[in-house]
N, C-alpha and C. Protein backbone atom coordinates (compact mmCIF):
# COMPACT_ATOMS: atom_id res chain seq x y z
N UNK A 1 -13.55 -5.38 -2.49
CA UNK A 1 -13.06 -6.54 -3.22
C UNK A 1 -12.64 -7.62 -2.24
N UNK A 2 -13.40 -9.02 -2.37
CA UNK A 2 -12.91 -9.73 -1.78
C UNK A 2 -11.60 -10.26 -2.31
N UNK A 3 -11.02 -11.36 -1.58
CA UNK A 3 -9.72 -12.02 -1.94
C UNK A 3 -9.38 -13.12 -1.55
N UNK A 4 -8.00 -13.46 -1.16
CA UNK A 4 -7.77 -14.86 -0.66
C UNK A 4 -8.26 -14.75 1.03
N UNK A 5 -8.92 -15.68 1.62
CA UNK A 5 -9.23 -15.42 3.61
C UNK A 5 -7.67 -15.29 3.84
N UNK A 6 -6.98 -15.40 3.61
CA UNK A 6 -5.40 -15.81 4.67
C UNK A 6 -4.86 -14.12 4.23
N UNK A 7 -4.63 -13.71 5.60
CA UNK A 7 -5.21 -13.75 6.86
C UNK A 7 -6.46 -12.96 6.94
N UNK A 8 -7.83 -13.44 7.10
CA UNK A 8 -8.59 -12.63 6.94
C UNK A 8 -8.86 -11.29 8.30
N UNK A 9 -8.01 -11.04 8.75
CA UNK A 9 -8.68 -10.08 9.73
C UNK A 9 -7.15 -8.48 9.36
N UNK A 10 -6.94 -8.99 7.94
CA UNK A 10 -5.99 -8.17 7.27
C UNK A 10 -6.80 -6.89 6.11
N UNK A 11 -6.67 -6.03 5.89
CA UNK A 11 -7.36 -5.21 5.03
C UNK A 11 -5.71 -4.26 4.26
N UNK A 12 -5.88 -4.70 3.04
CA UNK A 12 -4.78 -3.72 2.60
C UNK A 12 -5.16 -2.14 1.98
N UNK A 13 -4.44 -1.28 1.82
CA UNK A 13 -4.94 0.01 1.35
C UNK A 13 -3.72 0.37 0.68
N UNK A 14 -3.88 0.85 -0.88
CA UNK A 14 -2.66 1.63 -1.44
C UNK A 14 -3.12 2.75 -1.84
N UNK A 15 -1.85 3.06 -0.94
CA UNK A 15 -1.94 4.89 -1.17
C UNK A 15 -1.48 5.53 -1.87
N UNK A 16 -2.26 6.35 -2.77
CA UNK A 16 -2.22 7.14 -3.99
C UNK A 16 -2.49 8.79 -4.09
N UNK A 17 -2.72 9.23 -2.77
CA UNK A 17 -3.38 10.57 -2.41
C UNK A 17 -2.56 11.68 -2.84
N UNK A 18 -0.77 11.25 -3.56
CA UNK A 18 -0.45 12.17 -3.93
C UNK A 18 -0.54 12.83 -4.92
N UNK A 19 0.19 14.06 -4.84
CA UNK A 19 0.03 14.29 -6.62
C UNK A 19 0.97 14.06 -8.01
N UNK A 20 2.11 13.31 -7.71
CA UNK A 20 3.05 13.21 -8.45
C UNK A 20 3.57 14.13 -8.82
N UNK A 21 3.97 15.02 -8.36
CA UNK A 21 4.54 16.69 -9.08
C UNK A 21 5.65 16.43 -9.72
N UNK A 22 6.45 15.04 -9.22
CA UNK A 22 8.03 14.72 -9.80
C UNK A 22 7.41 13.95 -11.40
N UNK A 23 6.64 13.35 -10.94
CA UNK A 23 6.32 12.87 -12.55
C UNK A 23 5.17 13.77 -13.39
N UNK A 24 5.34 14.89 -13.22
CA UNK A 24 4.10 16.04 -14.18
C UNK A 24 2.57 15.66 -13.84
N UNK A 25 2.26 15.17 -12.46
CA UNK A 25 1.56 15.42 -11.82
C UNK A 25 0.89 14.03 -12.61
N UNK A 26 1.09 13.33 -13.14
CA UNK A 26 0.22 11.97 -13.47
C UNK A 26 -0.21 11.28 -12.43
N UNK A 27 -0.83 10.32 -12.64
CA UNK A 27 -1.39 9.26 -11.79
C UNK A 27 -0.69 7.94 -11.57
N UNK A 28 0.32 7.53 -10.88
CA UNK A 28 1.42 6.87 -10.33
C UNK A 28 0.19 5.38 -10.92
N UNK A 29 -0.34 5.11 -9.85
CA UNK A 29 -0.91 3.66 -10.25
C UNK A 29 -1.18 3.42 -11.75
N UNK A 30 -1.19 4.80 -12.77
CA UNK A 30 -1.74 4.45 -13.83
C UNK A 30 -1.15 4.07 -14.82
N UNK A 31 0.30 4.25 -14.54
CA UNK A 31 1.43 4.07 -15.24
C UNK A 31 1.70 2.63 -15.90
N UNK A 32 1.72 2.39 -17.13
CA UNK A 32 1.82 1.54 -17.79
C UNK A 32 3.67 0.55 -17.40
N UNK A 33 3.82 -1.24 -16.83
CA UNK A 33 4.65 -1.25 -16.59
C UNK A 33 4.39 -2.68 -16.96
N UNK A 34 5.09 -2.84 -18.26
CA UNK A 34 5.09 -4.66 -18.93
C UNK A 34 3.48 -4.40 -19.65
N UNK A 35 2.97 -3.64 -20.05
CA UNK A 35 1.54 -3.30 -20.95
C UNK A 35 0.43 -3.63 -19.32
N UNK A 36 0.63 -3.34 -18.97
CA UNK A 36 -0.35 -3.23 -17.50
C UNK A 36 -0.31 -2.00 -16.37
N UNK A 37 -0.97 -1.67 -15.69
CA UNK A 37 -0.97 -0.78 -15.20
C UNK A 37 -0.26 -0.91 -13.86
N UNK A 38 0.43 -0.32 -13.17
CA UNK A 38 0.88 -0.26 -12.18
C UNK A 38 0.18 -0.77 -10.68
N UNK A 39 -0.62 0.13 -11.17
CA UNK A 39 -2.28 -0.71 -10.14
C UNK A 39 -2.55 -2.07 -10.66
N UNK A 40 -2.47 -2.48 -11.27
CA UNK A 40 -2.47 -3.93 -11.32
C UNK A 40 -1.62 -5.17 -10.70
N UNK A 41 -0.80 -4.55 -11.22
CA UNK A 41 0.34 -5.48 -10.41
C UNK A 41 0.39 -5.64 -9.10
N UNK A 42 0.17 -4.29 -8.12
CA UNK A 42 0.08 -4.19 -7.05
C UNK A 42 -1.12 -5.14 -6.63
N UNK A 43 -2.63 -4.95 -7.16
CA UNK A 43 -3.49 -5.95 -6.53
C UNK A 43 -2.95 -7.32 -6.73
N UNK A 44 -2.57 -7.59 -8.06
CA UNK A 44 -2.00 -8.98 -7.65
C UNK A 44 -1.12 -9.55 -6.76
N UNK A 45 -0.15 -8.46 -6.63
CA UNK A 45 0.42 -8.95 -5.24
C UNK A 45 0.07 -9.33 -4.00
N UNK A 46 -1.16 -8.37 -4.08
CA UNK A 46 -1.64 -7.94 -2.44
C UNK A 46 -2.93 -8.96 -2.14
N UNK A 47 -3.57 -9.29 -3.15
CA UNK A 47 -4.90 -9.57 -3.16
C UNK A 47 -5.26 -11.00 -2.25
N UNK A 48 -3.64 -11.82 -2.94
CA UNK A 48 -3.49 -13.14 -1.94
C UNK A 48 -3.05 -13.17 -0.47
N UNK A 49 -2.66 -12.04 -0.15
CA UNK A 49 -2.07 -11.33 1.51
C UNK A 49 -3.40 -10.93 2.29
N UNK A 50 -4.26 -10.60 1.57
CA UNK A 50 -5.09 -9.66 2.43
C UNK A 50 -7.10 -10.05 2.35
N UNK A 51 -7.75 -9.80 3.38
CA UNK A 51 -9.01 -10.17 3.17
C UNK A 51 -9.64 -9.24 2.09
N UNK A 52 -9.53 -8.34 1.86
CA UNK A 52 -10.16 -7.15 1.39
C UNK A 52 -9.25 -5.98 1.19
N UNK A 53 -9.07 -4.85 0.04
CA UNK A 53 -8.49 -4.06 -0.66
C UNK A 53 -9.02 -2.87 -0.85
N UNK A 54 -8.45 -1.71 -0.80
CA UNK A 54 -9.07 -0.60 -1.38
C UNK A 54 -7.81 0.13 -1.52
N UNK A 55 -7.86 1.50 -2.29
CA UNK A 55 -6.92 2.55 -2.98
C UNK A 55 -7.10 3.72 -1.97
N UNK A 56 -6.62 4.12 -1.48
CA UNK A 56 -6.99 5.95 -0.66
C UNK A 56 -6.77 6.80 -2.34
N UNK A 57 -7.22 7.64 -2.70
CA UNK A 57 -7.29 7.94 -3.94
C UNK A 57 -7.81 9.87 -3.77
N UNK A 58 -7.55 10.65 -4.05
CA UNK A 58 -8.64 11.83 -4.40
C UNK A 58 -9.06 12.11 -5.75
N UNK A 59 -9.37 13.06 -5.64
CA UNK A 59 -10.38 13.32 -6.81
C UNK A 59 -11.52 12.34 -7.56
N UNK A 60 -11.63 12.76 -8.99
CA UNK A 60 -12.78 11.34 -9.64
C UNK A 60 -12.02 9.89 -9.47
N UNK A 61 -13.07 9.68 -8.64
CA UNK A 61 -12.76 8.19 -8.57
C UNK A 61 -13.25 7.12 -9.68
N UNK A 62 -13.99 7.46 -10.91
CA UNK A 62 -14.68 7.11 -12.13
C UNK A 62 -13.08 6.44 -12.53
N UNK A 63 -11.99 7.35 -12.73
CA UNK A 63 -10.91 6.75 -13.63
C UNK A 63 -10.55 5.44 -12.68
N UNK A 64 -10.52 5.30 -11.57
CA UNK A 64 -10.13 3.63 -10.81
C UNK A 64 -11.42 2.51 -11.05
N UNK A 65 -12.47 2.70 -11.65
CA UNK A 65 -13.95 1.71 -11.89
C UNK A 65 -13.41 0.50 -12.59
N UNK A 66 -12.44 0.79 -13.49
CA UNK A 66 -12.23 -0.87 -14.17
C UNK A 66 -11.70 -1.43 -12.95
N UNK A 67 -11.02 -0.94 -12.25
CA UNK A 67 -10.48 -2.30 -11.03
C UNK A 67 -11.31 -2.99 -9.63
N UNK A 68 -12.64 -1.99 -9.44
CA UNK A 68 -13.85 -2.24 -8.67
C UNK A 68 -13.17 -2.95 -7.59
N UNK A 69 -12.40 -1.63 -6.87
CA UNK A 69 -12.48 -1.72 -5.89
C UNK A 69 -12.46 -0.22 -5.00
N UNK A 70 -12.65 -0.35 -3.38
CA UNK A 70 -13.24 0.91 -2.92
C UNK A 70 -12.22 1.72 -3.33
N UNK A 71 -12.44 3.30 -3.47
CA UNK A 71 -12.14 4.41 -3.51
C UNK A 71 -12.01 5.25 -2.48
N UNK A 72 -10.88 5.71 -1.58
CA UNK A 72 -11.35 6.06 -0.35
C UNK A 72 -10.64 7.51 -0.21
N UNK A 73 -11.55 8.64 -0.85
CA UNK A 73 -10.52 9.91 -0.58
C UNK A 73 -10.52 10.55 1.14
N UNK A 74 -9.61 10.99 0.86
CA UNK A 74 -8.80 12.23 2.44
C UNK A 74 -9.88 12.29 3.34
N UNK A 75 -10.49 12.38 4.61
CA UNK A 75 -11.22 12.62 5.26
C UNK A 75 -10.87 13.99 5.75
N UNK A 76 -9.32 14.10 5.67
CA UNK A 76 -8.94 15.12 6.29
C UNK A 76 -7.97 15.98 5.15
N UNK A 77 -7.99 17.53 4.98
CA UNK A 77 -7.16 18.32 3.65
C UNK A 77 -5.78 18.33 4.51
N UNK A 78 -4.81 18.40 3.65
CA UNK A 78 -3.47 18.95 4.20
C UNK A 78 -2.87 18.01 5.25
N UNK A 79 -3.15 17.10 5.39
CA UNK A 79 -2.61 15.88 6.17
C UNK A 79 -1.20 14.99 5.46
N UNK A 80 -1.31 15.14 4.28
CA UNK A 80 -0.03 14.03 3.55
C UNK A 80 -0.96 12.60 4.26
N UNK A 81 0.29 12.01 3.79
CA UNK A 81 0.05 10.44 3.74
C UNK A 81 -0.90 9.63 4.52
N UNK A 82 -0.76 10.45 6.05
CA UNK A 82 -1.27 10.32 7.37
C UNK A 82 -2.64 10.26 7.05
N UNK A 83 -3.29 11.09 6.31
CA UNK A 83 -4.74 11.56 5.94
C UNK A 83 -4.91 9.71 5.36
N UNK A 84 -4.35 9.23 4.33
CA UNK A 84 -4.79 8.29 3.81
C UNK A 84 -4.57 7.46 4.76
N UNK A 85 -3.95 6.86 5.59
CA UNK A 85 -3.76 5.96 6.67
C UNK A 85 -5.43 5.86 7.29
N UNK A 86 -5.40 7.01 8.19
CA UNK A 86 -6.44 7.18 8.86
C UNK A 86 -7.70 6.68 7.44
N UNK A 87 -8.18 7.10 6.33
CA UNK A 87 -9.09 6.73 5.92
C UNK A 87 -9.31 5.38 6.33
N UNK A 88 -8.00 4.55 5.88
CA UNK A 88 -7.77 3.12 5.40
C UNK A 88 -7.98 2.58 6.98
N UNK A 89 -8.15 2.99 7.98
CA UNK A 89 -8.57 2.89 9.09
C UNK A 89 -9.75 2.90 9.45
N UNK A 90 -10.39 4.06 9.12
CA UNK A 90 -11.83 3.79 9.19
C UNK A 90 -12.92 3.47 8.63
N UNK A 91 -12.26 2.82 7.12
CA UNK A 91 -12.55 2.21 6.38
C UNK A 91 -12.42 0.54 6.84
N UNK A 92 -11.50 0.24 7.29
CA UNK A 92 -10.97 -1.44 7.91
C UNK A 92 -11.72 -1.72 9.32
N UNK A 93 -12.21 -0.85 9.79
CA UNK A 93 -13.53 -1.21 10.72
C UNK A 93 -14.41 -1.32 10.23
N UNK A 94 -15.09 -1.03 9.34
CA UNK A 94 -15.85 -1.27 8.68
C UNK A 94 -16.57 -2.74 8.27
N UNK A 95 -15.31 -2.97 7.17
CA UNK A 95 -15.23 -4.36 7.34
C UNK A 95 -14.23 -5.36 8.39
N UNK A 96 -14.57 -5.33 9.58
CA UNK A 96 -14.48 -6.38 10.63
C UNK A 96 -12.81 -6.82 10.61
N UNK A 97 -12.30 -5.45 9.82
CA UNK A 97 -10.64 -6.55 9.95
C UNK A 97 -10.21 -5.61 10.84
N UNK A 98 -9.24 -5.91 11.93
CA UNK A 98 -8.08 -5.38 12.70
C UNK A 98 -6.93 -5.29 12.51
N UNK A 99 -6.54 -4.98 11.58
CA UNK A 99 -5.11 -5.05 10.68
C UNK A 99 -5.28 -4.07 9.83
N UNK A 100 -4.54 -2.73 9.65
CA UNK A 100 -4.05 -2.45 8.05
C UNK A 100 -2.90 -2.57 7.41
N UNK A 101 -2.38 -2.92 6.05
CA UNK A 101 -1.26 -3.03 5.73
C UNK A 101 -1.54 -1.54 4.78
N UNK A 102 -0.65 -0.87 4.84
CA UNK A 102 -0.39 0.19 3.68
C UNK A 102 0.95 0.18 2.75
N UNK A 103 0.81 0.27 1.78
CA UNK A 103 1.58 0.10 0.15
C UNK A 103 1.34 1.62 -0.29
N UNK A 104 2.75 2.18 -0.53
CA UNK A 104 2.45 3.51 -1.77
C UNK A 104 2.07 3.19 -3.03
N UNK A 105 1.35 3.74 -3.76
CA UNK A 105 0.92 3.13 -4.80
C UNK A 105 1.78 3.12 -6.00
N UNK A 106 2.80 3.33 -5.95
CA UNK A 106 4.55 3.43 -6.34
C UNK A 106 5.29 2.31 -6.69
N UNK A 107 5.17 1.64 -5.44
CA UNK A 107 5.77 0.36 -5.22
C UNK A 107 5.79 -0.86 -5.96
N UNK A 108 5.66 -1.33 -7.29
CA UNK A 108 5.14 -2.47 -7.53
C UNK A 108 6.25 -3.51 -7.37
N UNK A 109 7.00 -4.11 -6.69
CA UNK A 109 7.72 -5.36 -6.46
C UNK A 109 7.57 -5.48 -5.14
N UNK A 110 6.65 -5.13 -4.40
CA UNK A 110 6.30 -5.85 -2.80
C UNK A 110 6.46 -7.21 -3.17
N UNK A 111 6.85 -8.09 -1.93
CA UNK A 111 7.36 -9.42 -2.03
C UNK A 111 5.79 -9.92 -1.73
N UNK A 112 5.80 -11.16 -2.08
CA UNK A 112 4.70 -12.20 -1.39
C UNK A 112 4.78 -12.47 0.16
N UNK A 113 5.80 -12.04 0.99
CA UNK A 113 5.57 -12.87 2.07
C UNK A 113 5.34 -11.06 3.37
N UNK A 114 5.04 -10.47 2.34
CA UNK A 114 5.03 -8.82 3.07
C UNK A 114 4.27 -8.84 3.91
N UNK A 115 2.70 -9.28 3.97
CA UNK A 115 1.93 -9.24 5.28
C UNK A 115 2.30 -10.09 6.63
N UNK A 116 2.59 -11.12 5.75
CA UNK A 116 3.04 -12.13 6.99
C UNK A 116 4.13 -11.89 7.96
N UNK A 117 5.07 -11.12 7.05
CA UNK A 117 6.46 -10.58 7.57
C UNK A 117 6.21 -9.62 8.60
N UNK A 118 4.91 -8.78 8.36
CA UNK A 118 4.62 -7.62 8.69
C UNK A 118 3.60 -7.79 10.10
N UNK A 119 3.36 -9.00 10.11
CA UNK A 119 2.65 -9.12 11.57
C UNK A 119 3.09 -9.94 12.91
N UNK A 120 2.57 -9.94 13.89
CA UNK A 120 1.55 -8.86 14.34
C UNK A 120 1.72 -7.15 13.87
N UNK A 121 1.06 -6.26 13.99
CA UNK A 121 0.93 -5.19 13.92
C UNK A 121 1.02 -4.31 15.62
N UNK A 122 1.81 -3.24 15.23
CA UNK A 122 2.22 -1.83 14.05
C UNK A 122 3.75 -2.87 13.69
N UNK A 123 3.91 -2.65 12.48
CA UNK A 123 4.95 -2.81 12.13
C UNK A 123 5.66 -2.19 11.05
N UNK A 124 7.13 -1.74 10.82
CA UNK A 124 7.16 -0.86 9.29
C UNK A 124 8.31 -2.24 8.57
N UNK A 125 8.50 -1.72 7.37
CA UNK A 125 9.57 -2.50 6.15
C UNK A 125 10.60 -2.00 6.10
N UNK A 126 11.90 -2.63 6.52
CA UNK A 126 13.31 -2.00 6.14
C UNK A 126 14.01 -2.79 5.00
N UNK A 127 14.67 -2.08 4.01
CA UNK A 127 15.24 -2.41 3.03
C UNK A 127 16.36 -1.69 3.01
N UNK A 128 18.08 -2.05 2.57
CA UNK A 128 19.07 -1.86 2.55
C UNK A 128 19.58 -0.85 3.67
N UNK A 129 18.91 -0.85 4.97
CA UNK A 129 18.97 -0.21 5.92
C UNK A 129 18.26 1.40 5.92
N UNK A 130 17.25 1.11 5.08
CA UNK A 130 16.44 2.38 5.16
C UNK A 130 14.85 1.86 5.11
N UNK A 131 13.91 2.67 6.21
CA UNK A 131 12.71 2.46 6.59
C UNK A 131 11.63 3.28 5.74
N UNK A 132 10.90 2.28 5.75
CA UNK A 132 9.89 2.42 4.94
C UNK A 132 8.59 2.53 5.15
N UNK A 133 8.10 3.99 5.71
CA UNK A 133 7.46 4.32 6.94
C UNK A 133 5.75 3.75 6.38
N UNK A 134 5.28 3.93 4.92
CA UNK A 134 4.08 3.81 3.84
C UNK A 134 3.94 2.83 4.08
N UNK A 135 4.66 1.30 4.20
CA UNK A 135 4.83 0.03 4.23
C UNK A 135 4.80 -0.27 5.24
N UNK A 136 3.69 -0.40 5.76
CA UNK A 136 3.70 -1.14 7.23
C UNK A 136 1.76 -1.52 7.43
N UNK A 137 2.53 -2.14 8.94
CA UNK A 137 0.75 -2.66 9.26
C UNK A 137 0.31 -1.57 10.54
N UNK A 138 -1.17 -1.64 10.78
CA UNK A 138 -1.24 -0.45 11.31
C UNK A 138 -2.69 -0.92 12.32
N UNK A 139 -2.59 -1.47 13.29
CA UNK A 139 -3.69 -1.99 14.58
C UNK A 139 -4.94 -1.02 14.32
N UNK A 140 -5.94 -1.43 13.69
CA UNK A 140 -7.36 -0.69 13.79
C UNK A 140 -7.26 0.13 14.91
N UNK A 141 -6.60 -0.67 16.18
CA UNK A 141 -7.45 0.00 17.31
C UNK A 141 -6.76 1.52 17.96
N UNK A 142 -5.90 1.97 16.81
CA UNK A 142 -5.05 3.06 16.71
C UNK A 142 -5.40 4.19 16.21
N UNK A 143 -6.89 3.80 15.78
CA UNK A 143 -7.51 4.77 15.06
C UNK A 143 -8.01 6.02 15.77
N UNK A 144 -8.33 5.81 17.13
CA UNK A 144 -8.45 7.16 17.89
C UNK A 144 -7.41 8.06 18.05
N UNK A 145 -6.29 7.24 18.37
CA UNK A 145 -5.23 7.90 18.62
C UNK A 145 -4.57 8.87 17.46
N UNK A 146 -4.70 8.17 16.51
CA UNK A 146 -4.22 9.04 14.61
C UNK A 146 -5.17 10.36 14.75
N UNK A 147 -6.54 9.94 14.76
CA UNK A 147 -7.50 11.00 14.82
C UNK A 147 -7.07 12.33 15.94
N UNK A 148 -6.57 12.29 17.09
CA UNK A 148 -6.08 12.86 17.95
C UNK A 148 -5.07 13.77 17.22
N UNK A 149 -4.02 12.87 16.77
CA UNK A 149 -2.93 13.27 16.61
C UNK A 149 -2.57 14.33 15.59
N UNK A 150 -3.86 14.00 14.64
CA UNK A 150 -3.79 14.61 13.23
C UNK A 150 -5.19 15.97 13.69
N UNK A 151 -5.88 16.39 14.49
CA UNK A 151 -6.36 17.31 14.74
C UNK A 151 -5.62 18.79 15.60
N UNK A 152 -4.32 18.05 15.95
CA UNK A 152 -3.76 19.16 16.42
C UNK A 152 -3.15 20.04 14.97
N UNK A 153 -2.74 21.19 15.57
CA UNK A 153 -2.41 22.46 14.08
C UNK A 153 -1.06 21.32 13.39
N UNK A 154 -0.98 21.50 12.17
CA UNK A 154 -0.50 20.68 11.14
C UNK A 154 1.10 21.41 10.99
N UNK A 155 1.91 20.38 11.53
CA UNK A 155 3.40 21.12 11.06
C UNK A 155 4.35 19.63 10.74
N UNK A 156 5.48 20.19 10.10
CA UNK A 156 6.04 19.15 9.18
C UNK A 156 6.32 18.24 10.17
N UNK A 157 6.56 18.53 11.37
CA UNK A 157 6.79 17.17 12.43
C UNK A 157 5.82 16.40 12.51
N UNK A 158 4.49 16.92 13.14
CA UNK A 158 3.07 15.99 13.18
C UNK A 158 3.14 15.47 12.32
N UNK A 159 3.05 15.76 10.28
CA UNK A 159 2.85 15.07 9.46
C UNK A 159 3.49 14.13 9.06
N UNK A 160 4.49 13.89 10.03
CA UNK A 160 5.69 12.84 9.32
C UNK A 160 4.73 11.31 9.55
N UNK A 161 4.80 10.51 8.95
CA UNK A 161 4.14 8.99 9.15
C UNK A 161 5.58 8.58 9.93
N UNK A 162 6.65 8.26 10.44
CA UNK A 162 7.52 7.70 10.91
C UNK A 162 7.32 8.08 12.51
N UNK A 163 6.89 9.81 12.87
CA UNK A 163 6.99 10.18 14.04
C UNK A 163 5.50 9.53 14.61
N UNK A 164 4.73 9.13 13.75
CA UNK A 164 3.44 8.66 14.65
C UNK A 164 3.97 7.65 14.86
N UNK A 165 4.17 6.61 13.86
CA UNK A 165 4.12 5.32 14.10
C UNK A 165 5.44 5.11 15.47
N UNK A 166 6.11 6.09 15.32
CA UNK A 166 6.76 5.67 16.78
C UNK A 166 6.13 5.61 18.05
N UNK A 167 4.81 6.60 17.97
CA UNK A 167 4.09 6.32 19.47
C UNK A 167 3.53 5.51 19.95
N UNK A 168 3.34 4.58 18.55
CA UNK A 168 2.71 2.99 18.41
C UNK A 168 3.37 2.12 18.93
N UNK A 169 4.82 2.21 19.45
CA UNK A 169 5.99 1.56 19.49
C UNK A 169 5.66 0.29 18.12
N UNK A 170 6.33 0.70 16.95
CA UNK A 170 6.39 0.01 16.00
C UNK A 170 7.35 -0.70 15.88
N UNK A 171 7.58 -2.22 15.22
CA UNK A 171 8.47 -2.81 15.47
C UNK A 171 9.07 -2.67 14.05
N UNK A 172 10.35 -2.94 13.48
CA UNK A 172 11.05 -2.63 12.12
C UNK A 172 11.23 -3.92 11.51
N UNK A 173 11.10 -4.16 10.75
CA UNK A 173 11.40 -5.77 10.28
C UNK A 173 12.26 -5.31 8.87
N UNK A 174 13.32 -6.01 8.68
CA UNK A 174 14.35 -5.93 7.44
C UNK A 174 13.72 -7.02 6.53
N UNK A 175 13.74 -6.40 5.20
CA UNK A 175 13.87 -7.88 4.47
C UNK A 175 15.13 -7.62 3.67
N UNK A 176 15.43 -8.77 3.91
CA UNK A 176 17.20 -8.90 3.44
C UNK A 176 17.11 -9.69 2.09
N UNK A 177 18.20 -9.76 1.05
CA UNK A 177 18.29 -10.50 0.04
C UNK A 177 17.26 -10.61 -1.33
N UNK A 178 16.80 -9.49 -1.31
CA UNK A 178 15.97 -9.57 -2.24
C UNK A 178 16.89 -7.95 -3.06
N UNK A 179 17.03 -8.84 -4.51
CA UNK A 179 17.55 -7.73 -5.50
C UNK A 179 16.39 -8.07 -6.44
N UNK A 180 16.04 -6.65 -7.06
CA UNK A 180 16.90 -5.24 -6.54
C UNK A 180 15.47 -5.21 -4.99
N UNK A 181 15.61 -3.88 -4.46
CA UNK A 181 14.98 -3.47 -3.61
C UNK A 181 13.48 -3.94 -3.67
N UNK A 182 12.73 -4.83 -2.86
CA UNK A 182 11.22 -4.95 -3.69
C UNK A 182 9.87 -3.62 -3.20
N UNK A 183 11.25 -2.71 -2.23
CA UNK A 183 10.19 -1.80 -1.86
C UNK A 183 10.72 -0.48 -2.70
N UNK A 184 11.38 -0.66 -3.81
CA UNK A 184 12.07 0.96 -4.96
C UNK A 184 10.51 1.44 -5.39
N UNK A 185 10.28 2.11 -5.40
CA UNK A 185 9.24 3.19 -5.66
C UNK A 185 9.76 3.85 -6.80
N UNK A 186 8.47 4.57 -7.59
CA UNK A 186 8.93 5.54 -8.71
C UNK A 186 8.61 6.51 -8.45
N UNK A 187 9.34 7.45 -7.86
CA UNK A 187 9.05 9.00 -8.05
C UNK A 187 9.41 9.53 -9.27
N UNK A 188 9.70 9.36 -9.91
CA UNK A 188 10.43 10.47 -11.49
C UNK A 188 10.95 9.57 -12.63
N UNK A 189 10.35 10.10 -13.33
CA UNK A 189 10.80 9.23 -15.19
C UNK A 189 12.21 8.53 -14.99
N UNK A 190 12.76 9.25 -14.40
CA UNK A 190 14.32 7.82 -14.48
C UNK A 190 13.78 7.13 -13.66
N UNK A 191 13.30 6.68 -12.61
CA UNK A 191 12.47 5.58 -11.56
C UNK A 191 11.98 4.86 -12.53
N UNK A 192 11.31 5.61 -13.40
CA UNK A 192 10.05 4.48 -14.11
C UNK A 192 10.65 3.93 -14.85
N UNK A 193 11.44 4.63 -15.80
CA UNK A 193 12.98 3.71 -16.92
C UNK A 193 13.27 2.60 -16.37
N UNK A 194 13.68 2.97 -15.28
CA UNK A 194 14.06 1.76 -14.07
C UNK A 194 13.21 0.59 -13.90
N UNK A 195 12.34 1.01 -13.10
CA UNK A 195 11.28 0.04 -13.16
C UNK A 195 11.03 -0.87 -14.88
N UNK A 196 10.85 -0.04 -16.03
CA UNK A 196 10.65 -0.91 -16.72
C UNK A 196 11.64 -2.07 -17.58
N UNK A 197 12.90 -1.29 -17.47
CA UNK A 197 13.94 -2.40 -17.37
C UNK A 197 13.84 -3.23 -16.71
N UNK A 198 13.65 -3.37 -15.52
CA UNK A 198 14.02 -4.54 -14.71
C UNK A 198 13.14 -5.34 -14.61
N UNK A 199 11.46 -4.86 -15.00
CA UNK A 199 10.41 -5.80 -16.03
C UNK A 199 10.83 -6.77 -17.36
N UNK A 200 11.59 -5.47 -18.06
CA UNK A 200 11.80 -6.45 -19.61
C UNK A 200 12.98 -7.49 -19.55
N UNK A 201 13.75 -6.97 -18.08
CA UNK A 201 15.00 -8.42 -17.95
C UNK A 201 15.04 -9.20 -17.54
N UNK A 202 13.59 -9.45 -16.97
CA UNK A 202 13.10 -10.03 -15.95
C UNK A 202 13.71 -10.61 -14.28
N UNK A 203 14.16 -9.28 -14.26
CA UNK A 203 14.74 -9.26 -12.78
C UNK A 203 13.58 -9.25 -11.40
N UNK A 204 12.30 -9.14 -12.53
CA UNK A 204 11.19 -9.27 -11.07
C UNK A 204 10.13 -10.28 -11.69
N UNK A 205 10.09 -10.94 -10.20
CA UNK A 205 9.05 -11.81 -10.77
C UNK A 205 7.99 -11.92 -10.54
N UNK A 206 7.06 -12.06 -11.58
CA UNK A 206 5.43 -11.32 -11.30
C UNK A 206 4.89 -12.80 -11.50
């Protein structure tokens, strides 16, 4: 999917590779929020930030076709999040950009000024003094190094996304003043309550 050029050498990817076990294993992007889908909102956010878009996603990728854009499952099993990074990596060479931004596919109140905030790259998102390891930008040319990193035997340290991106020396950027949080995620039916209140009070603005 193309988008707005500014900045075109940007490629965004939202990551969806989990399984939602906190919400009965549904499909997070699919979640209905203001009569729209969760995945929706998110491309609109993102679509004007970034040259080009895709979902890290597993399984049938048939149920993401109304939004026509790429589908990019795990290259690698048992990786967590990391697995989708790396796709969205070697997927963003692909098309000619040197930049990834990654979004959980959770997230829908990312701000408008998130990529810009977010570069140069590696960089992650801090909100109310907590980091937001999913949310960040991620230098194409890091892609050997992930690949490295993620072939050694798999333990909860390797898999952390915070402990790589430290070898990147990543820089932290706060965004301050934005209520409520624009990086709150929904893990679990009270999240989503949440979330849709603060749709119908219009505490976010879409």
């Amino acid at each position: 999917m193309s988008a707005h050029p500014y900045p075109s050498h940007v490629a965004a990817v939202i990551l969806a590779g989990g399984k939602g076990m906190r919400m009965g294993g549904c499909d997070k992007p699919l979640l209905a929020l203001n009569e729209e889908p969760l995945l929706t909102h998110l491309i609109r956010k993102l679509a004007p930030q970034c040259a080009t878009l895709a979902l890290s996603a597993n399984g049938d990728a048939a149920r993401f076709a109304p939004w026509g854009i790429p589908v990019l499952p795990d290259t690698l099993d048992e990786r967590g999040p990391l697995a989708g990074v790396l796709a969205g990596l070697q997927w963003a060479r692909t098309q000619q950009c040197d930049t990834v931004l990654t979004v959980p596919g959770d997230t829908p109140f990312i701000p408008a000024t998130l990529v810009e905030r977010l570069l140069p790259a590696p960089a992650v998102a801090v909100s109310s003094g907590r980091e937001h390891p999913l949310v960040a930008t991620w230098p194409t040319s890091c892609l050997e190094r992930l690949q490295d990193w993620l072939a050694q035997p798999p333990s909860p340290h390797m898999l952390r996304v915070r402990m790589f991106a430290r070898t990147l020396g990543v820089r932290h950027v706060t965004f301050a003043g934005h209520a409520p949080d624009p990086f709150f995620n929904i893990n679990t039916p009270e999240d989503y309550a949440s979330a849709c209140r603060m749709i119908e009070k219009g505490l976010i603005n879409e």
